[in-house]
Structure formats: structure tokens, C-alpha cells
N, C-alpha and C. Protein backbone atom coordinates (compact mmCIF):
# COMPACT_ATOMS: atom_id res chain seq x y z
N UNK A 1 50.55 13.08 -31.41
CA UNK A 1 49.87 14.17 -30.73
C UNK A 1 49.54 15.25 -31.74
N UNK A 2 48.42 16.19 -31.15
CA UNK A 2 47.90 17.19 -32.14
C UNK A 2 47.71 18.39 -31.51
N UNK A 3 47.89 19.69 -32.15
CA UNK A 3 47.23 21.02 -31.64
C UNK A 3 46.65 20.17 -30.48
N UNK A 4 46.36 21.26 -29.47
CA UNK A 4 47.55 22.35 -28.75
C UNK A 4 48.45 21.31 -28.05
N UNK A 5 48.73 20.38 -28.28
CA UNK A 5 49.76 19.41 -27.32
C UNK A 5 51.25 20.15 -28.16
N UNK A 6 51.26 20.06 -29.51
CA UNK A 6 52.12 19.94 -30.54
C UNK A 6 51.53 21.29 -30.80
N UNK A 7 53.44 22.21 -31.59
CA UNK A 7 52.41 23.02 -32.40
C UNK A 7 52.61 22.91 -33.61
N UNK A 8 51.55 24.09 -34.00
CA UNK A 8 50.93 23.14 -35.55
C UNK A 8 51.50 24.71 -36.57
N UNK A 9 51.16 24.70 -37.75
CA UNK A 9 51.21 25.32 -38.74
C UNK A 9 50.27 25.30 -40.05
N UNK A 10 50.13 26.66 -40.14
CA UNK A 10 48.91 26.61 -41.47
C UNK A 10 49.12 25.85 -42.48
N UNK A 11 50.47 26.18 -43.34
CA UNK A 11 50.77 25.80 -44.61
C UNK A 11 50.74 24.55 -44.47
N UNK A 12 50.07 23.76 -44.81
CA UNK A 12 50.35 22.21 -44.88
C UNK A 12 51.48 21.61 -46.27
N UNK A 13 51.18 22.56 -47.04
CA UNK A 13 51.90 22.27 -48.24
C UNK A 13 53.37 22.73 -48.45
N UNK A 14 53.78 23.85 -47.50
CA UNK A 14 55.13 24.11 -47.19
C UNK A 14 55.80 23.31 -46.01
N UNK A 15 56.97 22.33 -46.59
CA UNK A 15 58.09 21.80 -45.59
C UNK A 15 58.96 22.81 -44.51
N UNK A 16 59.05 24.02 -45.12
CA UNK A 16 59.85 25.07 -44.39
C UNK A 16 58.45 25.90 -43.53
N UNK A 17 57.35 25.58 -43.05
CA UNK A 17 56.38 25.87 -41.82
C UNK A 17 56.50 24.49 -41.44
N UNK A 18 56.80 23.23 -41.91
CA UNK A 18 56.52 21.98 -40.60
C UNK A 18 57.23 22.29 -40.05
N UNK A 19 58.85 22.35 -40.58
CA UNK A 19 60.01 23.00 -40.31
C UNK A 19 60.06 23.66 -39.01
N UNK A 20 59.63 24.69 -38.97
CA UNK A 20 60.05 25.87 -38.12
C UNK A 20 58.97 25.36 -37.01
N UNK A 21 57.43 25.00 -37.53
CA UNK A 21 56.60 24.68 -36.50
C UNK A 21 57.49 23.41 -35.33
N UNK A 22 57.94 22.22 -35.83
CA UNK A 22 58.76 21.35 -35.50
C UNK A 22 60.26 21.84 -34.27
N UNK A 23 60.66 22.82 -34.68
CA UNK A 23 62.16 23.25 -34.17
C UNK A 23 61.67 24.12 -33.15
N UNK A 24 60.21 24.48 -32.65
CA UNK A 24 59.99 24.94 -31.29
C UNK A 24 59.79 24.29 -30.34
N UNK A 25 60.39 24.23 -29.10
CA UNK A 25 60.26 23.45 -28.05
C UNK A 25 59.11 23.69 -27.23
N UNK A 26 57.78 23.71 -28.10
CA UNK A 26 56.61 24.00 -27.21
C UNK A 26 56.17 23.80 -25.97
N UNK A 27 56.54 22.32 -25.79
CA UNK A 27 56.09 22.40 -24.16
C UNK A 27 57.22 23.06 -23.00
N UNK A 28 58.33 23.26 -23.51
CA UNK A 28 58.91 24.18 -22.17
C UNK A 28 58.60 25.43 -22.31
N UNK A 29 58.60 25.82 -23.27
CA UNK A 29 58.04 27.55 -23.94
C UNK A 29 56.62 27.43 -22.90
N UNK A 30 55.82 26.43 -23.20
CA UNK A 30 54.35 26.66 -22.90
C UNK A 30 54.18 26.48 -21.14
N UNK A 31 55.47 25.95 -20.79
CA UNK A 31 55.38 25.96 -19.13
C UNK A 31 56.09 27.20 -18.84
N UNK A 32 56.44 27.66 -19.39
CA UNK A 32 57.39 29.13 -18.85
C UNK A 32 56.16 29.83 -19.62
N UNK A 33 55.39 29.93 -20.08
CA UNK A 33 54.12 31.25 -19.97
C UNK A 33 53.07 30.76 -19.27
N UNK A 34 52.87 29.17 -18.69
CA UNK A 34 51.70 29.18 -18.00
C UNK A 34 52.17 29.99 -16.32
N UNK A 35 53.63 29.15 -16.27
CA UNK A 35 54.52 30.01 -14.87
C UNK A 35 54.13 32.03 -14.63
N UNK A 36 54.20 32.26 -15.78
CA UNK A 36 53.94 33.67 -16.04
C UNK A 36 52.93 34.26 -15.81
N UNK A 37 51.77 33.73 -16.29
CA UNK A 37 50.36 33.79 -16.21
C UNK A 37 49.69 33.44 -14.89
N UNK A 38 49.97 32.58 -13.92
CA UNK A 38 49.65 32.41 -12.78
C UNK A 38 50.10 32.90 -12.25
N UNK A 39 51.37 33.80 -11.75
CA UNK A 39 52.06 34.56 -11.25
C UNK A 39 51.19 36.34 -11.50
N UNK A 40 51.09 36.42 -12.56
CA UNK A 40 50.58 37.68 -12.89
C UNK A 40 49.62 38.30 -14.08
N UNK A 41 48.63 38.69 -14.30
CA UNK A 41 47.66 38.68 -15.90
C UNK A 41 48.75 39.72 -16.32
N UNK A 42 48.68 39.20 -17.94
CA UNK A 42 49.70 39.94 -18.55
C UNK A 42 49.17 39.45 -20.05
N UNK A 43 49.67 40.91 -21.07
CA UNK A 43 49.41 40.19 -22.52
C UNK A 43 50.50 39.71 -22.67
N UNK A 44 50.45 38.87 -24.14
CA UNK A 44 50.96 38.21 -24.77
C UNK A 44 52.29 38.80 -24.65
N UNK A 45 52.22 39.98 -25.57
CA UNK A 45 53.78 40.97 -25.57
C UNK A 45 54.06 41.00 -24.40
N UNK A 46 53.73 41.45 -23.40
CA UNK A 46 54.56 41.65 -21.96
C UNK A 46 54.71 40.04 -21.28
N UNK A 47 54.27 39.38 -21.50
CA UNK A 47 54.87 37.89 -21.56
C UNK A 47 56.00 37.39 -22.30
N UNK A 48 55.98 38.02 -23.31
CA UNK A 48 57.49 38.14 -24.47
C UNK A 48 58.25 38.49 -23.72
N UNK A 49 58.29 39.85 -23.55
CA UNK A 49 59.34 40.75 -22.84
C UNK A 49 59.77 39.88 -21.57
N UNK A 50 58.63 39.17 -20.77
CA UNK A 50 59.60 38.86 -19.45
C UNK A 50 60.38 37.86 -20.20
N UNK A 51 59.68 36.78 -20.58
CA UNK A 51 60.53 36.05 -21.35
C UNK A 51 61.85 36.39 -21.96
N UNK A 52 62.04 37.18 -22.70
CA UNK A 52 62.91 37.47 -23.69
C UNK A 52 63.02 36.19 -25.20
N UNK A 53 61.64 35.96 -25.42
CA UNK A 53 61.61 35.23 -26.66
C UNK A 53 60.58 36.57 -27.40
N UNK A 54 60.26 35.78 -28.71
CA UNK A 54 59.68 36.37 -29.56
C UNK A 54 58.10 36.50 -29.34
N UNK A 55 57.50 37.68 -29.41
CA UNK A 55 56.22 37.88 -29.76
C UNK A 55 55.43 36.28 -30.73
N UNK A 56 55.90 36.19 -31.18
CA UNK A 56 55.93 34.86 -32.28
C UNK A 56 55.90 33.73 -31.61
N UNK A 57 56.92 33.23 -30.93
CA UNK A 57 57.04 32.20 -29.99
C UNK A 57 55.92 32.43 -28.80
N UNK A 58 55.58 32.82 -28.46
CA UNK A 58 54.86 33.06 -27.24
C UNK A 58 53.31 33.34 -27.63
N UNK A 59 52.86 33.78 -28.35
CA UNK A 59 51.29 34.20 -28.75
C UNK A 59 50.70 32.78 -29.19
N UNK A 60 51.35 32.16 -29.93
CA UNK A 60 50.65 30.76 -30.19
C UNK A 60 50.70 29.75 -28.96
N UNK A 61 51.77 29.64 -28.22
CA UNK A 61 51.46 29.54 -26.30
C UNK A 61 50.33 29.33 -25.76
N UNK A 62 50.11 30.75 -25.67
CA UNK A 62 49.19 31.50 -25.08
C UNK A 62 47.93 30.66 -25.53
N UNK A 63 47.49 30.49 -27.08
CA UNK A 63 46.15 30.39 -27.45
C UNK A 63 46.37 28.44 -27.63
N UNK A 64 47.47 28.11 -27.45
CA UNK A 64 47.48 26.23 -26.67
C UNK A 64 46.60 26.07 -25.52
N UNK A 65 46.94 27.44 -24.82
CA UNK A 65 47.15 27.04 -22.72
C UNK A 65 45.48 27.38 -23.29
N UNK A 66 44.73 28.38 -23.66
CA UNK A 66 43.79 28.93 -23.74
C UNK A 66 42.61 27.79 -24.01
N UNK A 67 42.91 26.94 -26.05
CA UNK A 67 42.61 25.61 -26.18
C UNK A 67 42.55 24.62 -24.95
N UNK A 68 43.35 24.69 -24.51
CA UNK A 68 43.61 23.82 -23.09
C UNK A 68 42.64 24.45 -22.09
N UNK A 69 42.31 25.36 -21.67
CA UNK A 69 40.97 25.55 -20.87
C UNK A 69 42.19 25.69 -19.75
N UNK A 70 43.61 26.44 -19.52
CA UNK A 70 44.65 26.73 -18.65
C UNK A 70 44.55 28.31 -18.51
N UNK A 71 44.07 28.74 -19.35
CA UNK A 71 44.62 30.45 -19.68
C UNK A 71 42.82 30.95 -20.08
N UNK A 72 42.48 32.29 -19.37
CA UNK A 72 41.31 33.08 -19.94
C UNK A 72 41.47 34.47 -19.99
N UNK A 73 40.80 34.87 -21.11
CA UNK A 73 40.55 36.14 -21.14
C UNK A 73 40.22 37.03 -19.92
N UNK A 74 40.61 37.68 -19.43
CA UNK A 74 40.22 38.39 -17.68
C UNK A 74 39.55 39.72 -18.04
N UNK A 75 39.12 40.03 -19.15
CA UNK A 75 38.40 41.00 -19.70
C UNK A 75 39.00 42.33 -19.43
N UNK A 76 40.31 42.43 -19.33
CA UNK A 76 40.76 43.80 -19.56
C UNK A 76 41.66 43.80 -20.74
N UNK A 77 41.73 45.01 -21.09
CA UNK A 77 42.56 44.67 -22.26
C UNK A 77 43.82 46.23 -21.83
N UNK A 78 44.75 45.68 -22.42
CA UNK A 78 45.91 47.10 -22.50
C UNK A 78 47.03 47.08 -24.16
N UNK A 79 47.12 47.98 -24.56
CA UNK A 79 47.90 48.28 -25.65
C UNK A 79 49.00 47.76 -25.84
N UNK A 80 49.33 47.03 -27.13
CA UNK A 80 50.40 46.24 -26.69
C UNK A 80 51.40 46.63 -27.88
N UNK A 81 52.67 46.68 -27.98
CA UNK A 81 54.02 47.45 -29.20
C UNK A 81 53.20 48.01 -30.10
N UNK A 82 52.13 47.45 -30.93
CA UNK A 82 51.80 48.41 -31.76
C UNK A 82 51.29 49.48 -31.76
N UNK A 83 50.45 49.53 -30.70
CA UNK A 83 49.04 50.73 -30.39
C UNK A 83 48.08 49.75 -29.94
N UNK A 84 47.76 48.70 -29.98
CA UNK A 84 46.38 48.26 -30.01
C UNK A 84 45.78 47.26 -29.09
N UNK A 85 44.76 47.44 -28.42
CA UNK A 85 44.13 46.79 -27.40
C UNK A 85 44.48 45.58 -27.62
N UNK A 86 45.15 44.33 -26.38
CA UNK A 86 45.36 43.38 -26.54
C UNK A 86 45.41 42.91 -25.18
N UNK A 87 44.59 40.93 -25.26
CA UNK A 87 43.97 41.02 -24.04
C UNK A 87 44.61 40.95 -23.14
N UNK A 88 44.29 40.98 -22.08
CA UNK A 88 45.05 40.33 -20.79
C UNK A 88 44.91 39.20 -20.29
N UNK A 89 45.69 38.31 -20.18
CA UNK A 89 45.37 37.27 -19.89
C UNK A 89 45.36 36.56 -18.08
N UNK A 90 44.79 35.73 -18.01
CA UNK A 90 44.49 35.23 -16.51
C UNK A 90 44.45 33.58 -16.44
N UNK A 91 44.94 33.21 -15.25
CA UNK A 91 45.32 31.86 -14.57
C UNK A 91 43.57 31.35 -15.06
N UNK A 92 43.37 30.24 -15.29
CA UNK A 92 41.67 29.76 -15.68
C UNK A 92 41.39 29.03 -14.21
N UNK A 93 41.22 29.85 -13.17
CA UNK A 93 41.06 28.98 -11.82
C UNK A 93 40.23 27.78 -11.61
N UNK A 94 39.11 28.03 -12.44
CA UNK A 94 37.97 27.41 -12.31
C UNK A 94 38.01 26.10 -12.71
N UNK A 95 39.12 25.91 -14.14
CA UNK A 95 39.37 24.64 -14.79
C UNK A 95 40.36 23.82 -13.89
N UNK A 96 41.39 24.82 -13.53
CA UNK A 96 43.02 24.15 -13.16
C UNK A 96 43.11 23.65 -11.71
N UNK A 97 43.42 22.39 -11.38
CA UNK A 97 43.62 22.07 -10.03
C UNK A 97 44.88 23.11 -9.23
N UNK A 98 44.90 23.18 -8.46
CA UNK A 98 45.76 24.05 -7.40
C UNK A 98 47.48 23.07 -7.37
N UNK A 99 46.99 22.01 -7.97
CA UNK A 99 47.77 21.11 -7.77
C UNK A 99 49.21 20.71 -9.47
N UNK A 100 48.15 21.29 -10.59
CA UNK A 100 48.56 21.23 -11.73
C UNK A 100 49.85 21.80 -11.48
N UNK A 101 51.11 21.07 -12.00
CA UNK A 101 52.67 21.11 -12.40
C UNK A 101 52.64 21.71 -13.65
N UNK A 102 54.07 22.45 -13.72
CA UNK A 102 54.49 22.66 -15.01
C UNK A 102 54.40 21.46 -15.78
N UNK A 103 55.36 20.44 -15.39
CA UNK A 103 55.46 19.27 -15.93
C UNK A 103 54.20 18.50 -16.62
N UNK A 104 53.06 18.90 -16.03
CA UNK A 104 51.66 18.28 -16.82
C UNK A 104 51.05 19.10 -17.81
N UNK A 105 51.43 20.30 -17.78
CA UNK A 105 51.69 21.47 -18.67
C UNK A 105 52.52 21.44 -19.64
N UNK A 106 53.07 21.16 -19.93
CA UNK A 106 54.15 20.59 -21.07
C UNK A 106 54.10 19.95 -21.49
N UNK A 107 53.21 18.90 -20.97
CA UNK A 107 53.04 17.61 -22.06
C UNK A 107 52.56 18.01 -23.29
């Protein structure tokens, strides 16, 4: 499997990014922010926070479910830890059956 099923990492030439890319459990991470996101539009960071994982862990998530045609931009944006406009994100109704599981989400 490849991006966004798996996640991936830039460095191709560093073992310590397969590494770390490898030791995330993406698809439960990525069903506990799609859970999030259908429940409520929220950025990335305030998806962290409910979570209680990392800004880090969760933003590359986000832009899987997004790849995946699961997650859209809802065109508002709000400030996020640093100062700076960041989007909000929204359930992709239009793509996702009513019917879609976490469990098919995780794959």
C-alpha cells in the first residue's frame, strides 16, 4: 500500500523518517480524526487537542482523509497555536456514503 493508505515520509534517503513514518498507527489515528470531523468542523490543532496527540500526528491525517476525498476545506478558517489562519475542516458529504465505517476508514 501507498500514501494516503500508509503514511509516507519525505526523506527517502533517511532510515530514521521510514522509521518514525512506520511506528505510526495511521489507520486508527486516521479513524479517530475522521470520528472528529463528522461530529464537528474543526482545525487540525483543535483536533489535536481533542485528541490529545500531537499537532504532528494528526495534520498529516487530516491531508490522507482529504487525498481520500473524506475531509474538505469548509472555507472558514480560524487561528490556530501560532497566530495564523488555519482551515477548518468538514465531513466531504458529497463523496462519503452515510453508511462509511471507521473500519473502512482505516484501511
Amino acid at each position: 500500500m501507498t500514501y494516503p493508505h500508509v503514511a509516507g515520509w519525505k526523506d527517502h534517503t533517511s532510515e530514521t523518517s521510514q522509521t518514525a513514518a512506520e511506528s505510526v498507527d495511521t489507520a486508527t489515528v486516521r479513524a479517530q480524526v475522521f470520528a472528529v470531523i463528522r461530529q464537528e468542523r474543526l482545525t487540525a490543532d483543535e483536533i489535536a487537542t481533542r485528541l490529545a496527540l500531537s499537532i504532528l500526528t494528526v495534520r498529516p491525517r487530516v491531508s490522507e482523509l482529504r487525498r481520500l476525498a473524506l475531509v474538505e476545506d469548509s472555507g472558514t478558517r480560524r487561528r490556530n497555536a501560532s497566530g495564523r489562519p488555519a482551515i477548518v475542516w468538514q465531513y466531504q458529504t458529497r463523496m462519503v456514503s452515510e453508511q462509511l465505517t471507521l473500519s473502512e476508514v482505516a484501511r
